[in-house]
Protein backbone atom coordinates (compact mmCIF):
# COMPACT_ATOMS: atom_id res chain seq x y z
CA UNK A 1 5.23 -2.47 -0.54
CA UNK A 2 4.19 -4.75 -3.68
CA UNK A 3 0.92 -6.08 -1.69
CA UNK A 4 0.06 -10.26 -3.18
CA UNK A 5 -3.51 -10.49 -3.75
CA UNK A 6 -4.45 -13.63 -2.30
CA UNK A 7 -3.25 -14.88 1.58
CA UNK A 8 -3.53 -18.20 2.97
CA UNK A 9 -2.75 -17.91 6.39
CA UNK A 10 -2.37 -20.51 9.99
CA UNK A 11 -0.53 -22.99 7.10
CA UNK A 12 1.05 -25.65 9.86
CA UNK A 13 2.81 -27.94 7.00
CA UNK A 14 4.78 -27.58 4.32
CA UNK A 15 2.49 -30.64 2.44
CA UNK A 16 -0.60 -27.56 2.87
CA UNK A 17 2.39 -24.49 1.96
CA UNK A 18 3.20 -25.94 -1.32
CA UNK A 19 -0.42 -26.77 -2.17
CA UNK A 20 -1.78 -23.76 -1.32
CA UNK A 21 1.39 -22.24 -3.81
CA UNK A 22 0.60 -24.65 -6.53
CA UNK A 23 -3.05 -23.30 -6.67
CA UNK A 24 -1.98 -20.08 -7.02
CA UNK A 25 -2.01 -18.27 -3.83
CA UNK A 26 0.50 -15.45 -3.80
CA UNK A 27 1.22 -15.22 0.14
CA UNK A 28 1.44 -18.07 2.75
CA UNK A 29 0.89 -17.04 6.87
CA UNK A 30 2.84 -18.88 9.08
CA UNK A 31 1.44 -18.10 13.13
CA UNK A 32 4.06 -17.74 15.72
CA UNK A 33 1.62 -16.84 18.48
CA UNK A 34 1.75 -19.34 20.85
CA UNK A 35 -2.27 -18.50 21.76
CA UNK A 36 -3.15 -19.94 18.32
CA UNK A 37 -4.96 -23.07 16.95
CA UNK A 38 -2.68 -23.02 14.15
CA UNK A 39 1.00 -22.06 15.86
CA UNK A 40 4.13 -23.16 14.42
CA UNK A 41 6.89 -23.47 16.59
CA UNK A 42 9.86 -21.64 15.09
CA UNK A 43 11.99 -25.25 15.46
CA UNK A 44 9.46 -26.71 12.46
CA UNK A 45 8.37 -23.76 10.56
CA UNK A 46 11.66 -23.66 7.83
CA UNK A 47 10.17 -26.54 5.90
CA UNK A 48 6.60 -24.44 5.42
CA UNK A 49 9.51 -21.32 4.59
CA UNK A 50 11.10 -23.30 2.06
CA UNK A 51 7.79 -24.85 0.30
CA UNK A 52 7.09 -21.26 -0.24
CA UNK A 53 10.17 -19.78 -1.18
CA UNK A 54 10.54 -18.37 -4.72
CA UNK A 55 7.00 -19.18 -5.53
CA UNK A 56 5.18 -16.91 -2.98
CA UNK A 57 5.39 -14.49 0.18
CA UNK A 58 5.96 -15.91 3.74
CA UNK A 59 4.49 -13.68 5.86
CA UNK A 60 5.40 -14.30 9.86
CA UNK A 61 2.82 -13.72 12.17
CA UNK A 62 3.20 -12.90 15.64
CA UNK A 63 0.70 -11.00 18.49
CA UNK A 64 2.51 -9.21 21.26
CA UNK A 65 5.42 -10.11 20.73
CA UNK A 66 9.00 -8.19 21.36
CA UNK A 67 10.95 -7.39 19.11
CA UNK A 68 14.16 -8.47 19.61
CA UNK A 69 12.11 -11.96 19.05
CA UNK A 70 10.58 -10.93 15.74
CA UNK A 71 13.75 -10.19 14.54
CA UNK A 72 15.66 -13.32 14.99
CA UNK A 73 13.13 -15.45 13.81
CA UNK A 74 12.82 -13.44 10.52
CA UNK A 75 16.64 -13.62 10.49
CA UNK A 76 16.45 -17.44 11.17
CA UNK A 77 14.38 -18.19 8.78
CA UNK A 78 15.28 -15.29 5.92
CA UNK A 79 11.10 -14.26 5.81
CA UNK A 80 11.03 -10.45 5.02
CA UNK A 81 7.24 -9.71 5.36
CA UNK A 82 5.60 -9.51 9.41
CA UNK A 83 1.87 -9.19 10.40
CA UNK A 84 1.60 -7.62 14.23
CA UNK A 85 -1.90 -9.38 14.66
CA UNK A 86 -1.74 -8.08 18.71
CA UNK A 87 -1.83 -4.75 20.30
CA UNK A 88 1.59 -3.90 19.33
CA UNK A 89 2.37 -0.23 19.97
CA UNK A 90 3.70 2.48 16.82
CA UNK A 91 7.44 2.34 18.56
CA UNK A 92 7.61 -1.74 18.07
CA UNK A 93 6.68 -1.82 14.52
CA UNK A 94 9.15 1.19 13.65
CA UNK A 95 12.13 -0.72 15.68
CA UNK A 96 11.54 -3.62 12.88
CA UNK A 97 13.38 -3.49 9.45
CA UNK A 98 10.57 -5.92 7.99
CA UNK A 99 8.10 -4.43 5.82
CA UNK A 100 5.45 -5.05 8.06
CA UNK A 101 1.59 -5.39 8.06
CA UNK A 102 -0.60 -4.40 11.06
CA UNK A 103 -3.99 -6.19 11.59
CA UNK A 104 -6.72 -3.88 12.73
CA UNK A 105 -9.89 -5.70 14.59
CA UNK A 106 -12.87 -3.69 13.23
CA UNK A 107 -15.65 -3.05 15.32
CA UNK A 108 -17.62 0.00 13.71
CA UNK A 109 -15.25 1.08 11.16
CA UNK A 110 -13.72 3.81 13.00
CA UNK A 111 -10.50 1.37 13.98
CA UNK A 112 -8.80 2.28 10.89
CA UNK A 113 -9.00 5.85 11.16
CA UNK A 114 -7.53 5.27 15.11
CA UNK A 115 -4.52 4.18 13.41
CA UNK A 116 -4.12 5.99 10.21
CA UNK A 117 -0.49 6.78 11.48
CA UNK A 118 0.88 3.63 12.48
CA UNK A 119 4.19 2.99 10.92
CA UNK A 120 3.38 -0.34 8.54
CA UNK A 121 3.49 -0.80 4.86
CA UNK A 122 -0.46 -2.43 4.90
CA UNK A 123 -3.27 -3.15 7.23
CA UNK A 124 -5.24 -6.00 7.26
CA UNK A 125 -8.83 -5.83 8.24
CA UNK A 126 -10.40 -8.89 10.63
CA UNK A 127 -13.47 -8.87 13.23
CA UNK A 128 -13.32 -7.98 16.53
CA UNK A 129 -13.63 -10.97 18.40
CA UNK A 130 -13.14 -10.81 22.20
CA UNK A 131 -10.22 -12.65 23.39
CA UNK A 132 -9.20 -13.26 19.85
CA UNK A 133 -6.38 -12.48 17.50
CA UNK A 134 -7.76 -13.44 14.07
CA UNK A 135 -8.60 -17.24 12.39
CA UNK A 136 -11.93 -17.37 14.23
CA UNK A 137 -14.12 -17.11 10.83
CA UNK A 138 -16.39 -14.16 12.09
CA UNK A 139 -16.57 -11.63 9.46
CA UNK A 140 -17.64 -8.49 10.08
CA UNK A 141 -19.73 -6.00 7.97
CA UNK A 142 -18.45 -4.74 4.87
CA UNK A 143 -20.28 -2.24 4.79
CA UNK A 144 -18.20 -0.49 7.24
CA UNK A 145 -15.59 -0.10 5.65
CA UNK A 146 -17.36 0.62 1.90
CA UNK A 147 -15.46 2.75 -0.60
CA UNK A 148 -13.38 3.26 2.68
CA UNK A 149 -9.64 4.81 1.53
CA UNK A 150 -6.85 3.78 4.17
CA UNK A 151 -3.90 5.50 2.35
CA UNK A 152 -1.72 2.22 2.71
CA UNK A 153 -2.51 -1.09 0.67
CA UNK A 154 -5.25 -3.26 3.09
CA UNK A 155 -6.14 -6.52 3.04
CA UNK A 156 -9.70 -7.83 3.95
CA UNK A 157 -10.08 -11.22 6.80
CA UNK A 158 -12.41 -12.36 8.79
CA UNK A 159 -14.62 -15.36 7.52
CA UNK A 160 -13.92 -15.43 4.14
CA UNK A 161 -14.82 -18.43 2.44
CA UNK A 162 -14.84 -19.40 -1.59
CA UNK A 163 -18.97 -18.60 -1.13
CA UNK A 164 -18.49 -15.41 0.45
CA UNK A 165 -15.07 -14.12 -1.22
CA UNK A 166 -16.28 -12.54 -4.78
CA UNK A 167 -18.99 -10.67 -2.73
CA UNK A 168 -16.50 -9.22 -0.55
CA UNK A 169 -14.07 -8.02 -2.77
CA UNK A 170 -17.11 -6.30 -5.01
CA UNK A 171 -18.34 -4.27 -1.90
CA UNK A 172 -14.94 -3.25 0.01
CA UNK A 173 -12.56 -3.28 -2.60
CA UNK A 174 -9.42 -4.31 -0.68
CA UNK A 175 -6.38 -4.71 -2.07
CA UNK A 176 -5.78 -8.23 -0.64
CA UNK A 177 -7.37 -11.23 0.61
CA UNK A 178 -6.68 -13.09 3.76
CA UNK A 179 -8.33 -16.46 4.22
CA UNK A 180 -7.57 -19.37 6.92
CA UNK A 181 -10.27 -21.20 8.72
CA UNK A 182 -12.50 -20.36 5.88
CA UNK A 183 -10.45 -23.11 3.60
CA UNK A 184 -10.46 -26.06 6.33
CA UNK A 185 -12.20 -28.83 7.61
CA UNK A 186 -10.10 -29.26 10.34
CA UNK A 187 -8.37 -26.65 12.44
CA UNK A 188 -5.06 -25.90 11.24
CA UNK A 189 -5.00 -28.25 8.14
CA UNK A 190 -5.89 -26.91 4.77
CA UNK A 191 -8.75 -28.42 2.73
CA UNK A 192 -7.48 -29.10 -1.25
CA UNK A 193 -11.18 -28.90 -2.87
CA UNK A 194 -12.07 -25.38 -0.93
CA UNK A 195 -8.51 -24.03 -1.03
CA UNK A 196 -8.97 -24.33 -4.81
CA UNK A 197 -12.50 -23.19 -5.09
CA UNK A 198 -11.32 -19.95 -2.90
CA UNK A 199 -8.00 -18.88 -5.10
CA UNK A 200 -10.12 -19.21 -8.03
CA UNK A 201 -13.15 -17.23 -7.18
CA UNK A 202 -11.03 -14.54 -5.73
CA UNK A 203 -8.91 -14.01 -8.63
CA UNK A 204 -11.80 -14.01 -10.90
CA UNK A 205 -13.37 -11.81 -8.79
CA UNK A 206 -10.29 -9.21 -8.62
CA UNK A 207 -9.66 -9.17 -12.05
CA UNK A 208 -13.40 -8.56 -12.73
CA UNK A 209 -13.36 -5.31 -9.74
CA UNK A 210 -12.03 -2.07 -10.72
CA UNK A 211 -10.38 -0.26 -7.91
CA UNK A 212 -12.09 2.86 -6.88
């Protein structure tokens, strides 16, 4: 998998998809978790699909979902890339023909190394947050997961903001970054000024990093 460097996921509109695109983001989450502040019903989400299409990666999110579901709404609306942001077990993710992404909810570090053989094509890295499946903007501590070598592409979440993002990719070194209530004002609705502000500090900052 050809991992983007730069996520902006829970986009709700295709007015915040083609924004986000225009600034130079390289991947565009759209949440299909019904549990979320920021879910798109399937019924609205081919406008976000087709803002993004060409330019960037949509990336479909979903958390617990089955995957005879997954399926047809990747099928519907022609989006190759999945994130299972839930407790999804190894034999869903193999049954899907997506290249997929599995989030991992770090507590002490040791979460990655619990799945080190799940079948995906990338992790991405958020906080553990009880009752919660990612976009709460509670990072965790880097320094967990320091010089830390999955053996897949990862991407790095979890309360990322255009303050915070240069730091973060100089201490863990991901390969990605994932950023969505860390660019609003209000839930759910990108913010133009700090949308900007975090695309540009994060590709500075990755061009800047060497990879260990």
């Amino acid at each position: 998998m050809k991992l983007f460097r730069i996520k902006i996921c829970g986009v709700t509109t295709a007015q915040d998809a083609a924004l986000a695109v225009s600034l130079g983001a390289d991947a565009v989450g759209i949440n299909f978790y019904k549990g979320s502040r920021r879910h798109v019903p399937v019924s609205e989400a081919a406008p976000i699909v087709a803002a993004v299409r060409g330019k960037a990666t949509p990336v479909a999110v979903f958390v617990n979902e089955l995957p005879e579901t997954i399926e047809e709404v990747c099928r519907l609306l022609h989006i190759e890339v999945v994130q299972l942001s839930g407790h999804e077990p190894p034999a869903v993710a193999q049954r899907l023909k997506f290249q997929r992404i599995k989030a991992v909810h770090v507590r002490d570090g040791s979460e990655l190394f619990l799945h080190r053989n799940y079948p995906c094509d990338a992790f991405l890295l958020d906080a553990s947050v009880p009752g919660e499946f990612g976009g709460t903007g509670k990072p965790f501590d880097w320094g967990k997961i320091e010089g830390m070598k999955p053996g897949k592409p990862w991407i790095l979440a979890g309360g990322l903001t255009a303050e915070n993002v240069a730091a973060a990719i100089r201490t863990a070194r991901p390969d990605a970054v994932d950023v969505a209530s860390g660019v609003e004002k209000i839930s759910g609705r990108k913010d133009p000024q700090a949308l900007k502000s975090f695309i540009n500090n994060a590709r500075e900052a990755f061009a800047n990093v060497t990879k260990y």
